[in-house]
N, C-alpha and C. Protein backbone atom coordinates (compact mmCIF):
# COMPACT_ATOMS: atom_id res chain seq x y z
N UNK A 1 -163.62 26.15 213.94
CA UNK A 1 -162.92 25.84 212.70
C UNK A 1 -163.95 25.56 211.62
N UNK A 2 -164.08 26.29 210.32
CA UNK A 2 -164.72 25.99 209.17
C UNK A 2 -164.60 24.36 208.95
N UNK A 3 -165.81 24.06 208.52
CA UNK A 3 -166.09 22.85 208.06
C UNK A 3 -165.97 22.64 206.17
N UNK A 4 -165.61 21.90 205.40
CA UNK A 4 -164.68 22.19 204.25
C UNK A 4 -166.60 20.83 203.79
N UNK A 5 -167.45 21.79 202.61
CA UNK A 5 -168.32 20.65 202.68
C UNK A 5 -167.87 20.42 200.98
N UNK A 6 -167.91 18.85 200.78
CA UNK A 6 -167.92 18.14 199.57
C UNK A 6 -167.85 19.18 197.94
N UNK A 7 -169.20 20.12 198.41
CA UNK A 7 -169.52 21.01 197.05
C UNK A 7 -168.43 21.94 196.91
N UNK A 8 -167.39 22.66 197.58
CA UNK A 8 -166.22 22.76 198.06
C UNK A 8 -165.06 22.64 197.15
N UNK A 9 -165.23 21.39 197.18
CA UNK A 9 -163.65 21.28 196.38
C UNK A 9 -164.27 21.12 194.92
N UNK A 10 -162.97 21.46 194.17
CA UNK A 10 -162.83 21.55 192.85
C UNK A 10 -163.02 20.37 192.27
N UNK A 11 -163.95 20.07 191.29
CA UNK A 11 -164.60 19.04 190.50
C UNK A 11 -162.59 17.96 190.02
N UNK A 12 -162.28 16.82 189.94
CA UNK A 12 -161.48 16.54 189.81
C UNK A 12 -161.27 16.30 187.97
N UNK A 13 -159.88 16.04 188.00
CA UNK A 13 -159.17 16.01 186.91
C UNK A 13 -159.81 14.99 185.88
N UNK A 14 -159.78 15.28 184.29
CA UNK A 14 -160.26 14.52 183.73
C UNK A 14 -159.39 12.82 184.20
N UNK A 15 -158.54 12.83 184.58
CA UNK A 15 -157.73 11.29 184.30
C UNK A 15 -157.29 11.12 185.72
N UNK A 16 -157.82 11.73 186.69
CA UNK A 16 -158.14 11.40 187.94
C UNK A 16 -158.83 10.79 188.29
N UNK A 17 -158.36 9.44 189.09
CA UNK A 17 -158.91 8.07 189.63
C UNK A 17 -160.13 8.53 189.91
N UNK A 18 -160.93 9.68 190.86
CA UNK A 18 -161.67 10.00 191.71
C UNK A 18 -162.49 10.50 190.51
N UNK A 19 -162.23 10.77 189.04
CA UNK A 19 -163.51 11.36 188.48
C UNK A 19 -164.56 10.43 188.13
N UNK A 20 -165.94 10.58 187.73
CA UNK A 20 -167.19 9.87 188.03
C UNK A 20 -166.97 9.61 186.84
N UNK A 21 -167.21 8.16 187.28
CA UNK A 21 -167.75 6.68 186.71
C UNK A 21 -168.35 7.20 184.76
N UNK A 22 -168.92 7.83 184.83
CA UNK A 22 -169.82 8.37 183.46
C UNK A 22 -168.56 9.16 182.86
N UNK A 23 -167.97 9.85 183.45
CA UNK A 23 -167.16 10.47 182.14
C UNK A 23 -165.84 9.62 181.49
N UNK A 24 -165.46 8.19 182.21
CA UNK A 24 -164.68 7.98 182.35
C UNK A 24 -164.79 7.00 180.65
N UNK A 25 -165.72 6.39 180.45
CA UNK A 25 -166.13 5.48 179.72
C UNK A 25 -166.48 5.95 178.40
N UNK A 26 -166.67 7.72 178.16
CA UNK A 26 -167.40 8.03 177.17
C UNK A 26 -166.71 7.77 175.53
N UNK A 27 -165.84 7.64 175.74
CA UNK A 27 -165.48 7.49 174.31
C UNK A 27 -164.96 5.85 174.00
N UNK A 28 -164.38 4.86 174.54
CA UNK A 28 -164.47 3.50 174.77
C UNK A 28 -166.09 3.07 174.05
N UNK A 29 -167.03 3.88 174.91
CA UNK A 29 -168.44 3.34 175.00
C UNK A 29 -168.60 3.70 173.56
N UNK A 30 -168.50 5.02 173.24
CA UNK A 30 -169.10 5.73 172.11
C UNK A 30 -168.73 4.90 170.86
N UNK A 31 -167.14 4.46 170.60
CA UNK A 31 -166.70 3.40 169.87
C UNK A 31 -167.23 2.32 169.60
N UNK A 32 -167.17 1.42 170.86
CA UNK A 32 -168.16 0.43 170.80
C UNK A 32 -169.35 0.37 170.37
N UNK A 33 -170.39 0.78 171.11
CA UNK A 33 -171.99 1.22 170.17
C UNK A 33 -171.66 1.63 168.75
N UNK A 34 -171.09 2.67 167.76
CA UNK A 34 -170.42 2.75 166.84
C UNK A 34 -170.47 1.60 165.96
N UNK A 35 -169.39 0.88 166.43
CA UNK A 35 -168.83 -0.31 165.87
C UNK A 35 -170.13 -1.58 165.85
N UNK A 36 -170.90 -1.57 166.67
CA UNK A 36 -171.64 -2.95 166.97
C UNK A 36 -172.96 -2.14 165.91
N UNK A 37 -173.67 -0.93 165.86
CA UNK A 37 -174.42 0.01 165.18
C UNK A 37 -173.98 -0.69 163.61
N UNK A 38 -172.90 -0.01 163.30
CA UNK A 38 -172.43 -0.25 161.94
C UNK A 38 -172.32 -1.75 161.51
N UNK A 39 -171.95 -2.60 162.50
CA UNK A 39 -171.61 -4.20 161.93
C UNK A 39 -172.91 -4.67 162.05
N UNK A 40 -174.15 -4.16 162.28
CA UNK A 40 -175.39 -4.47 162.26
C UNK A 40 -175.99 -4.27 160.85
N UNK A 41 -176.00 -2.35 160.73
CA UNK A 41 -175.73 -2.25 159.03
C UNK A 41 -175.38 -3.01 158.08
N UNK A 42 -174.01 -3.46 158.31
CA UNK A 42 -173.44 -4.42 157.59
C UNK A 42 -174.02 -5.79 157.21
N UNK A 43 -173.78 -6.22 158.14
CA UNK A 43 -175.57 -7.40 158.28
C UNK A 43 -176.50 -7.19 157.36
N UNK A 44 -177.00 -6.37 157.74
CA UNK A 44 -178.25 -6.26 156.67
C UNK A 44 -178.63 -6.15 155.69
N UNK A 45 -176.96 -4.53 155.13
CA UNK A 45 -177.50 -4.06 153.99
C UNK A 45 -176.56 -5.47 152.81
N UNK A 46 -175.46 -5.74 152.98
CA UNK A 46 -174.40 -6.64 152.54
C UNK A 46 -174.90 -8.16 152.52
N UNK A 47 -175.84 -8.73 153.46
CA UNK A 47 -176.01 -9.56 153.47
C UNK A 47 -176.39 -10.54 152.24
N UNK A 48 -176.35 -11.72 151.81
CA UNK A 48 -176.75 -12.28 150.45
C UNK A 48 -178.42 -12.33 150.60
N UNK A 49 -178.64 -11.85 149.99
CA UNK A 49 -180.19 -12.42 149.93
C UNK A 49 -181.00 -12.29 148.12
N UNK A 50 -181.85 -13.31 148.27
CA UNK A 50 -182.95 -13.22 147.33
C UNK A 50 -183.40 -12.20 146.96
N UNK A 51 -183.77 -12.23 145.41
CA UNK A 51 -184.41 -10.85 145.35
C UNK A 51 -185.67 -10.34 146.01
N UNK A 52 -186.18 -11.89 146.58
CA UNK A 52 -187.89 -11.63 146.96
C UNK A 52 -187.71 -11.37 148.32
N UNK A 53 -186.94 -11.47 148.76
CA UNK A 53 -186.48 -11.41 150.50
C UNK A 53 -186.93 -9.56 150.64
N UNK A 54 -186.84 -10.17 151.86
CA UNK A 54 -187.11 -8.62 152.90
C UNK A 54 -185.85 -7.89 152.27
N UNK A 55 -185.02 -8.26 152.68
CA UNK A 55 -183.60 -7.33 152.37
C UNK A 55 -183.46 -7.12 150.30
N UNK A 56 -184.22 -8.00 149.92
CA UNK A 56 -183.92 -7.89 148.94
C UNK A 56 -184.83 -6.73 147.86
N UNK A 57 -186.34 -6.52 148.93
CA UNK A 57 -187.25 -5.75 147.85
C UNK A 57 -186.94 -4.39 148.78
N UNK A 58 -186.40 -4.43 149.77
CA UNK A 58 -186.77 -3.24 150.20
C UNK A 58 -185.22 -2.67 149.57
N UNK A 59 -184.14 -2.85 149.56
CA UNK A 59 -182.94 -2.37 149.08
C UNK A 59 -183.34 -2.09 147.70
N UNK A 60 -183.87 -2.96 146.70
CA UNK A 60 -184.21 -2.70 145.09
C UNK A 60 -185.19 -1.32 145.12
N UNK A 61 -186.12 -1.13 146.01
CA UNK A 61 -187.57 -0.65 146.35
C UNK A 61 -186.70 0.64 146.03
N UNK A 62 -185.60 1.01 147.50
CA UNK A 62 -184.87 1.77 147.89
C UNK A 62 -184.36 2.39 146.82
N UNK A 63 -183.53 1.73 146.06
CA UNK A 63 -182.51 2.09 144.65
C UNK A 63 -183.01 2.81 143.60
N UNK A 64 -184.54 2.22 143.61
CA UNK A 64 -185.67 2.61 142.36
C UNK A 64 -186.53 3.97 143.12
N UNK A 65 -186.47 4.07 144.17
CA UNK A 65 -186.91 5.72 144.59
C UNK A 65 -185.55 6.47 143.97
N UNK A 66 -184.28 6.44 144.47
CA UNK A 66 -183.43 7.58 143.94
C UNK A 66 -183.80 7.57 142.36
N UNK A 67 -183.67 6.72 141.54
CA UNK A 67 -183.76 6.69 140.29
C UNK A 67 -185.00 7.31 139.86
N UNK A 68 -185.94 7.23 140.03
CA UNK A 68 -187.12 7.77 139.86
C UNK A 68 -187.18 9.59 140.62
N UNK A 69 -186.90 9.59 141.41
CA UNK A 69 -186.35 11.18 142.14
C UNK A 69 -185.51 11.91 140.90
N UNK A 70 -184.24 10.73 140.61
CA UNK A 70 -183.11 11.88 139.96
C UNK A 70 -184.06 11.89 138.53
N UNK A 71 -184.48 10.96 137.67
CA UNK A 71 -184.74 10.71 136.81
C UNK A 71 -186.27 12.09 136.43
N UNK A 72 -186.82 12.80 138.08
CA UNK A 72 -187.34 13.43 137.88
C UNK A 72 -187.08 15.15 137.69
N UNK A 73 -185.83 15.35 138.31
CA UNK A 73 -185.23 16.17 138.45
C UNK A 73 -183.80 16.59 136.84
N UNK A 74 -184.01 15.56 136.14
CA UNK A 74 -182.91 15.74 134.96
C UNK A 74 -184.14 16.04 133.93
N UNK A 75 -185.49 15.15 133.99
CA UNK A 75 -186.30 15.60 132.84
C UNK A 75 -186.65 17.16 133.20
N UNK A 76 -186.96 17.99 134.51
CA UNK A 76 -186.91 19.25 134.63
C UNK A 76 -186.02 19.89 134.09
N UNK A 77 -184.49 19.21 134.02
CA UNK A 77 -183.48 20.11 133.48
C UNK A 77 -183.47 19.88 132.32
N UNK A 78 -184.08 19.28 131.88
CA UNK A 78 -184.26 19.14 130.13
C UNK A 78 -183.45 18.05 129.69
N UNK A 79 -183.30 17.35 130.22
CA UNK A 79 -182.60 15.70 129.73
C UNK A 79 -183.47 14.92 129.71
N UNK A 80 -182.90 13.94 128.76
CA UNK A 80 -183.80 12.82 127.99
C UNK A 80 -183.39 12.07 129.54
N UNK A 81 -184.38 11.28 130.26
CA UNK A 81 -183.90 10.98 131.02
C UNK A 81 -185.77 9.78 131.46
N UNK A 82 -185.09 8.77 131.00
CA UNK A 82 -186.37 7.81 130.75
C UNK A 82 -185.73 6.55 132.63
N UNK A 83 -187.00 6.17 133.41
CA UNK A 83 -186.33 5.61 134.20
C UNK A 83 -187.00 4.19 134.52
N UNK A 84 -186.20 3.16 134.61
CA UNK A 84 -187.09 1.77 134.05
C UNK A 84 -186.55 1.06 135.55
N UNK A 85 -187.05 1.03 136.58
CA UNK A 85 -186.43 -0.15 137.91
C UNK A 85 -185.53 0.79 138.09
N UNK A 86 -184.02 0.41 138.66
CA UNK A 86 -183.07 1.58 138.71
C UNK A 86 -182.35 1.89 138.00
N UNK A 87 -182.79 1.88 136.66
CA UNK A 87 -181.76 2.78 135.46
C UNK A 87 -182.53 3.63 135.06
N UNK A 88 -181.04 4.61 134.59
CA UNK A 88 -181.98 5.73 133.93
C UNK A 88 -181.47 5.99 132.60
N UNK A 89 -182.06 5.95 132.05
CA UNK A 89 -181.69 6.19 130.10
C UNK A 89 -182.03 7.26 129.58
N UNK A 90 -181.25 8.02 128.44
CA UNK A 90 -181.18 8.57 127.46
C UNK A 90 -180.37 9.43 126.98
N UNK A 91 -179.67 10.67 127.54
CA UNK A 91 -178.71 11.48 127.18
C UNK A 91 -177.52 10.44 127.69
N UNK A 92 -177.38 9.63 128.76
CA UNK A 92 -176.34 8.93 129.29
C UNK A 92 -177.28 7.46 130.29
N UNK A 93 -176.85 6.90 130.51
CA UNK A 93 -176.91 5.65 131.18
C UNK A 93 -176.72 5.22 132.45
N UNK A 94 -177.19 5.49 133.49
CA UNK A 94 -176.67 4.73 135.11
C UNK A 94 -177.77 3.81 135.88
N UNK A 95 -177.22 2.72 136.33
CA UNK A 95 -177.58 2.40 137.05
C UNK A 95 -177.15 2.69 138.56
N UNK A 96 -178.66 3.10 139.19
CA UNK A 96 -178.23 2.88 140.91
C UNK A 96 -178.04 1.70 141.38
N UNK A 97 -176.87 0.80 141.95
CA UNK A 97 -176.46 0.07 142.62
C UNK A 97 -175.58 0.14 144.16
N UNK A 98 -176.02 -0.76 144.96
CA UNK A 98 -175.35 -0.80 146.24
C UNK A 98 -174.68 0.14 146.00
N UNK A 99 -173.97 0.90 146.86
CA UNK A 99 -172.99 2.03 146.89
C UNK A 99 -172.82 2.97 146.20
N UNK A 100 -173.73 2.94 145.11
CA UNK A 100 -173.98 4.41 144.62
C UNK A 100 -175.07 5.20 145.72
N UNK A 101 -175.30 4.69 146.54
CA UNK A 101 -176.80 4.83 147.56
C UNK A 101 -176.81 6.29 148.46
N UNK A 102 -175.46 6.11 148.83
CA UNK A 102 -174.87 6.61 150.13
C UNK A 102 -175.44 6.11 151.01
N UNK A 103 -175.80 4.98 151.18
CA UNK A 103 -176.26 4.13 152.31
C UNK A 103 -175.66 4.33 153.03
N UNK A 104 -174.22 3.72 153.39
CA UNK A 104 -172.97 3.80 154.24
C UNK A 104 -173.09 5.17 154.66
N UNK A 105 -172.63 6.35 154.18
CA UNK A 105 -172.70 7.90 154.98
C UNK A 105 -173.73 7.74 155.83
N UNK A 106 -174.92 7.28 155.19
CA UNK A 106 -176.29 7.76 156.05
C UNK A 106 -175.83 6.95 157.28
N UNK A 107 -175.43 5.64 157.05
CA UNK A 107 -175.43 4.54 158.11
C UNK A 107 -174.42 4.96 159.34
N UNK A 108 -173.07 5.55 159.00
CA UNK A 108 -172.10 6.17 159.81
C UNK A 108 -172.71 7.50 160.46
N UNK A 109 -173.53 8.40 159.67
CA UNK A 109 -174.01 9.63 160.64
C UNK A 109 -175.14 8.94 161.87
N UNK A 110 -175.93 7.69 161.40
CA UNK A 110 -177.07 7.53 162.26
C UNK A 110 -176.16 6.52 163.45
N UNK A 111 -175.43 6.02 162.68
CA UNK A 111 -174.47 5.11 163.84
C UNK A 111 -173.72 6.34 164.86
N UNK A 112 -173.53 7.30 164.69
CA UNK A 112 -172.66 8.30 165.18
C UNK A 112 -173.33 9.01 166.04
N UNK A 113 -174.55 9.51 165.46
CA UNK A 113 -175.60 9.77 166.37
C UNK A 113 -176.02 9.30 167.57
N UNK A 114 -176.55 8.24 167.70
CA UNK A 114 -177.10 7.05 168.11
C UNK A 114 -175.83 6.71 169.39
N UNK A 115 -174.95 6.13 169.16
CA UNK A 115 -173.33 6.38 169.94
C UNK A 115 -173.32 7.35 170.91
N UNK A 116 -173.90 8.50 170.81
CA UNK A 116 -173.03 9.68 171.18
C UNK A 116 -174.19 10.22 172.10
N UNK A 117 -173.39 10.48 173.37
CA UNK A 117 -174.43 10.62 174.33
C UNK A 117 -175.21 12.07 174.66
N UNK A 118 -176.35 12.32 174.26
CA UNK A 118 -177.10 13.14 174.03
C UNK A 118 -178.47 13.04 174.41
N UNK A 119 -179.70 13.76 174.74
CA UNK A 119 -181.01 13.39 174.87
C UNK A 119 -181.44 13.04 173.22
N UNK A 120 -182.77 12.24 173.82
CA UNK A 120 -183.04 11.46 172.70
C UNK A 120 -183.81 12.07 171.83
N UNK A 121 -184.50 13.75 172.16
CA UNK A 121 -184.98 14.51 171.18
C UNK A 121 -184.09 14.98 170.25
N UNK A 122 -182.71 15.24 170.75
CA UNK A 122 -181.96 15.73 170.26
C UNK A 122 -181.42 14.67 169.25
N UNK A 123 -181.53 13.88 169.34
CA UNK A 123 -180.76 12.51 168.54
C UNK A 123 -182.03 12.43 167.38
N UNK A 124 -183.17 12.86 167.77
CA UNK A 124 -184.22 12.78 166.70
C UNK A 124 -184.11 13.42 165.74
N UNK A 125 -184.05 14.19 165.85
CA UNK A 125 -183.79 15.84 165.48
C UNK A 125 -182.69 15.48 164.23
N UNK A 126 -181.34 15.60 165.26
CA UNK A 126 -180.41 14.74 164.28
C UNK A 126 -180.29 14.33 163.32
N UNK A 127 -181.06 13.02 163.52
CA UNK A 127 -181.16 11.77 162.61
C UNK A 127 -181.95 12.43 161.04
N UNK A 128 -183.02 12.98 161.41
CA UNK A 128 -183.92 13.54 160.63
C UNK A 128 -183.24 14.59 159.51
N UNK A 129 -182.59 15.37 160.32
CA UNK A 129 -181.74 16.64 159.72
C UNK A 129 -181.15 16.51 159.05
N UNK A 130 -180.20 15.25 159.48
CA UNK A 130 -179.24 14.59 158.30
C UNK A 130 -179.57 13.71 157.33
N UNK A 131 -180.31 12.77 157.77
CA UNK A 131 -180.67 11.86 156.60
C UNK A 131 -181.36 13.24 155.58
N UNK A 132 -181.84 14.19 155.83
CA UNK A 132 -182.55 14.80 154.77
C UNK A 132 -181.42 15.38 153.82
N UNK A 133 -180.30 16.04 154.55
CA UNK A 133 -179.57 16.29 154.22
C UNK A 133 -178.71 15.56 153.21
N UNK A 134 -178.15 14.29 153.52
CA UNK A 134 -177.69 13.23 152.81
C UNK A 134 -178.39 12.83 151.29
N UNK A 135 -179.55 12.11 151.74
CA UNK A 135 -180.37 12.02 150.76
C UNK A 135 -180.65 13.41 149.64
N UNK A 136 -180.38 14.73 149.91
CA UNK A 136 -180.32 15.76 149.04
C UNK A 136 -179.54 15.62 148.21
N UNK A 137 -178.42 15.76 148.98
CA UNK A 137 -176.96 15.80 148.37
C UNK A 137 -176.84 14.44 147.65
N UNK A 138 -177.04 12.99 148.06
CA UNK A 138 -177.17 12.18 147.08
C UNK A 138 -177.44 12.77 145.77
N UNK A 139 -178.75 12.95 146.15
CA UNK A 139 -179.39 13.13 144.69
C UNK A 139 -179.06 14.42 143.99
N UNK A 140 -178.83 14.97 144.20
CA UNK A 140 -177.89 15.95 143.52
C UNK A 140 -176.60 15.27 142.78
N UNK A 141 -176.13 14.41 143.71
CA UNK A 141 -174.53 13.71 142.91
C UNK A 141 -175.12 12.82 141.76
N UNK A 142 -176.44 12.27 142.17
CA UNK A 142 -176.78 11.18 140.84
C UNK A 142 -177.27 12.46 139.55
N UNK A 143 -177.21 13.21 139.66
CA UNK A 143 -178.07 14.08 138.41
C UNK A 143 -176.76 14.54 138.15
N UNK A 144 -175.72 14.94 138.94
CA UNK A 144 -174.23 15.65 138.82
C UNK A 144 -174.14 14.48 137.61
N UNK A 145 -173.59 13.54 137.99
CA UNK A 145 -173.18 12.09 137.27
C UNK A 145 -173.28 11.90 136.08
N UNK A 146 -175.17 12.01 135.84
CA UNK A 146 -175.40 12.11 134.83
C UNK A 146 -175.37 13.12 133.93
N UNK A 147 -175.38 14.41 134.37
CA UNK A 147 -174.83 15.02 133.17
C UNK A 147 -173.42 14.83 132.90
N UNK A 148 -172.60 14.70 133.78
CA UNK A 148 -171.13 14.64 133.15
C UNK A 148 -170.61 13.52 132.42
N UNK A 149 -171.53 12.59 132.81
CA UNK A 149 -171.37 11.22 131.59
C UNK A 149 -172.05 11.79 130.23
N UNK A 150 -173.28 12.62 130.33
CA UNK A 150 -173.74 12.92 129.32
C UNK A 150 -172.75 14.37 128.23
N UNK A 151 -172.00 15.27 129.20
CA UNK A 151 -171.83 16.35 128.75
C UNK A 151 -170.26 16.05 128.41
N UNK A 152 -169.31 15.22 129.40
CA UNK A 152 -168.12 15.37 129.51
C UNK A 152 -167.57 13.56 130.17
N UNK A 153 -168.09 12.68 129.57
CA UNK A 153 -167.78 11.62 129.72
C UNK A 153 -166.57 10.93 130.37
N UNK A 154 -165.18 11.08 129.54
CA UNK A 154 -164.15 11.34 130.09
C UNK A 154 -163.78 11.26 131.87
N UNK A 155 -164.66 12.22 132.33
CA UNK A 155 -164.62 12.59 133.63
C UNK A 155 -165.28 11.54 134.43
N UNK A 156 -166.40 11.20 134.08
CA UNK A 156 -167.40 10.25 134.88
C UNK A 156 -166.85 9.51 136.30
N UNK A 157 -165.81 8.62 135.40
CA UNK A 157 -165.28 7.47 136.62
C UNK A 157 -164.39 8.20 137.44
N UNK A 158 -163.93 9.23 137.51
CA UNK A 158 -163.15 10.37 138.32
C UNK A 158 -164.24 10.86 139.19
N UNK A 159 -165.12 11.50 138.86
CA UNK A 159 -166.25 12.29 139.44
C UNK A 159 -166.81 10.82 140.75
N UNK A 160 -167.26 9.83 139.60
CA UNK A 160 -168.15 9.04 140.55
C UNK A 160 -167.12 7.93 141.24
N UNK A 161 -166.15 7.76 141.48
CA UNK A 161 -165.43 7.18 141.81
C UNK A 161 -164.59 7.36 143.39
N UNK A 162 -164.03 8.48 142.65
CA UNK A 162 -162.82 9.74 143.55
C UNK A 162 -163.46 10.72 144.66
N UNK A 163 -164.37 11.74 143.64
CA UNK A 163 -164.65 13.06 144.27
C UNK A 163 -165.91 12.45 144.88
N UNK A 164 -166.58 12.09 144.39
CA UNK A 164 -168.13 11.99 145.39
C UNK A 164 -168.09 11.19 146.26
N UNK A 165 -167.41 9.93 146.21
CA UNK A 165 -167.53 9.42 147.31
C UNK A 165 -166.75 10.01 148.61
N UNK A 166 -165.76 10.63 148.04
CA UNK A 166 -164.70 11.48 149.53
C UNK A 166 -165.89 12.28 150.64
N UNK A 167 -166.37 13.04 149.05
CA UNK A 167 -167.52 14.10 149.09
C UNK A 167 -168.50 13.60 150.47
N UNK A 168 -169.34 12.54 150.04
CA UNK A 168 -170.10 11.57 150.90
C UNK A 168 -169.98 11.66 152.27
N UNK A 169 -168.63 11.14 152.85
CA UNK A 169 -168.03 10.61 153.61
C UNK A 169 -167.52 11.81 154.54
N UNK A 170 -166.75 12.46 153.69
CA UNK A 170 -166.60 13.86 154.82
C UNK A 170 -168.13 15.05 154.63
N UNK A 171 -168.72 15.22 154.23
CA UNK A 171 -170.46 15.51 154.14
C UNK A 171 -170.98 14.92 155.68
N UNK A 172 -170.94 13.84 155.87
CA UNK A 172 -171.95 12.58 156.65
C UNK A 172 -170.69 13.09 158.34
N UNK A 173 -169.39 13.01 157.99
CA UNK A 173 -168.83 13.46 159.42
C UNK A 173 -168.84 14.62 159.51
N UNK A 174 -169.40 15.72 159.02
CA UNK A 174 -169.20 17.27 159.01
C UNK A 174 -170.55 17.39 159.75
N UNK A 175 -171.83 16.88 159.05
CA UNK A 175 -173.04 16.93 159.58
C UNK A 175 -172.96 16.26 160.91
N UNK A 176 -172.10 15.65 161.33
CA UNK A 176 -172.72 14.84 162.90
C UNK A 176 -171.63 15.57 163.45
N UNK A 177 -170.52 16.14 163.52
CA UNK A 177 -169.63 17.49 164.45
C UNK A 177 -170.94 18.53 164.37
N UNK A 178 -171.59 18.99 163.52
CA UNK A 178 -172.26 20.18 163.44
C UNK A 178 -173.21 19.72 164.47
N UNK A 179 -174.05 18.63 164.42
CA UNK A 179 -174.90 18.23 165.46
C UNK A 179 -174.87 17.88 166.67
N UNK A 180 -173.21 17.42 166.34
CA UNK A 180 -172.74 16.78 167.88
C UNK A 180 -172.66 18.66 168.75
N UNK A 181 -172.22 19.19 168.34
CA UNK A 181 -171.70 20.59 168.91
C UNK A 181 -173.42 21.39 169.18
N UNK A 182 -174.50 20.82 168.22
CA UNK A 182 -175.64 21.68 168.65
C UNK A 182 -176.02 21.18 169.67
N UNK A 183 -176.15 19.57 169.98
CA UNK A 183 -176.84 18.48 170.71
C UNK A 183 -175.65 18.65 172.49
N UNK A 184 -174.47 19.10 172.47
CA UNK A 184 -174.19 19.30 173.53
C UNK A 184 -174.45 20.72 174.28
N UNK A 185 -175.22 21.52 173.51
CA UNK A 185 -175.04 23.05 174.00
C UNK A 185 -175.89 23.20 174.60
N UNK A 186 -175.86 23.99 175.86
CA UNK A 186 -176.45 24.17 177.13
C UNK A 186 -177.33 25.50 176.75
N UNK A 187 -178.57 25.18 176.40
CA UNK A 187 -179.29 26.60 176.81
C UNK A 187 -179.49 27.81 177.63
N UNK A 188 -179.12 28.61 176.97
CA UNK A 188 -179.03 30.23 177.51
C UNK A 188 -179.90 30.47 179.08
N UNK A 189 -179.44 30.63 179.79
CA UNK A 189 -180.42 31.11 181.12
C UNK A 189 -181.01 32.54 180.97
N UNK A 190 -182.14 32.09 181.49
CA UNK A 190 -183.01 33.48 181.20
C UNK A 190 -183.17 34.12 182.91
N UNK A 191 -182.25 35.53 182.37
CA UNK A 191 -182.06 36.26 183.76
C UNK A 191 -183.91 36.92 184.16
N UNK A 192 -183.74 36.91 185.08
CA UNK A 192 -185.02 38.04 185.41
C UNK A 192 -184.84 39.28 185.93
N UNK A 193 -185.60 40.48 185.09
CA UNK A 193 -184.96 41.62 185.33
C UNK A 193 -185.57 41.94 186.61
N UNK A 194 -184.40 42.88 187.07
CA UNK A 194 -184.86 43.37 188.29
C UNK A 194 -185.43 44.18 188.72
């Protein structure tokens, strides 16, 4: 009589008692890390602090690179565009403040990342890809901004309010499906010819 060995039977059902321990937890887990990732964020970037504080020069530090970036990219486009700490003056007026940053997007793709169970080159990779990504597109929305305060005013608090931040937000979850889907894909086997 055939002997029936283990490798044999059919791998069991996702919501079958008998399936292994690791698949059972993955999205519970993924949530959690998520959630504890982001309320860490929160912590830090939200927290009250001094201006001289850690949290306080490196967030200002932070604010005054975009400003100085966009502020370099509008005088290319030919705008009066003078930049003093994080404002930028002349055809129109903005200051970068908390949440004009896209801090948060960046913080939800790296929290999402990070969560999501993958090798850790691949999570590098990731992280890198997107924050570059993010940070582009930021700065693109702060120069957007400013011309439309400068060209079409009216619009401004619609634009920077409404559309960019949606923008942001589904941007930051589009980039981590795109990664999540590269970061699970199984490399091609290489046949050997015969």
């Amino acid at each position: 009589m055939p002997h029936a060995h283990p490798i044999d039977r059919p791998p069991p059902a996702a919501g079958d008692a008998r399936a292994p321990r690791s698949s059972r937890g993955r999205v519970p887990r993924f949530i959690l890390v998520m959630a504890l990732l982001m309320g860490g964020f929160y912590a830090f970037y939200y927290a009250p602090a001094s201006p001289e504080s850690f949290n306080g020069r490196f967030i200002r530090g932070y604010l005054s690179l975009y400003a100085q970036a966009a502020g370099g990219v509008l005088r290319t486009a030919g705008f009066q565009a003078a930049v003093t700490g994080q404002s930028i003056s002349g055809d129109f007026s903005v200051t970068i403040i908390k949440g004009c940053d896209a801090m948060e997007p960046k913080a939800l793709f790296i929290a999402a990342v990070l969560a999501f169970p993958a090798p850790w080159r691949r999570k590098l990779a990731g992280m890198i890809a997107g924050l570059l990504a993010l940070i582009a597109i930021n700065l693109f929305r702060i120069v957007s901004l400013y011309w439309i305060g400068a060209k079409a005013p009216a619009w401004f608090d619609l634009a920077h309010l409404e559309v960019w931040q949606s923008i942001l937000v589904l941007v930051s979850v589009a980039l981590w499906v795109l990664w999540a889907l590269w970061a699970t894909r199984r490399p091609k086997a290489v046949h050997a010819a015969n």
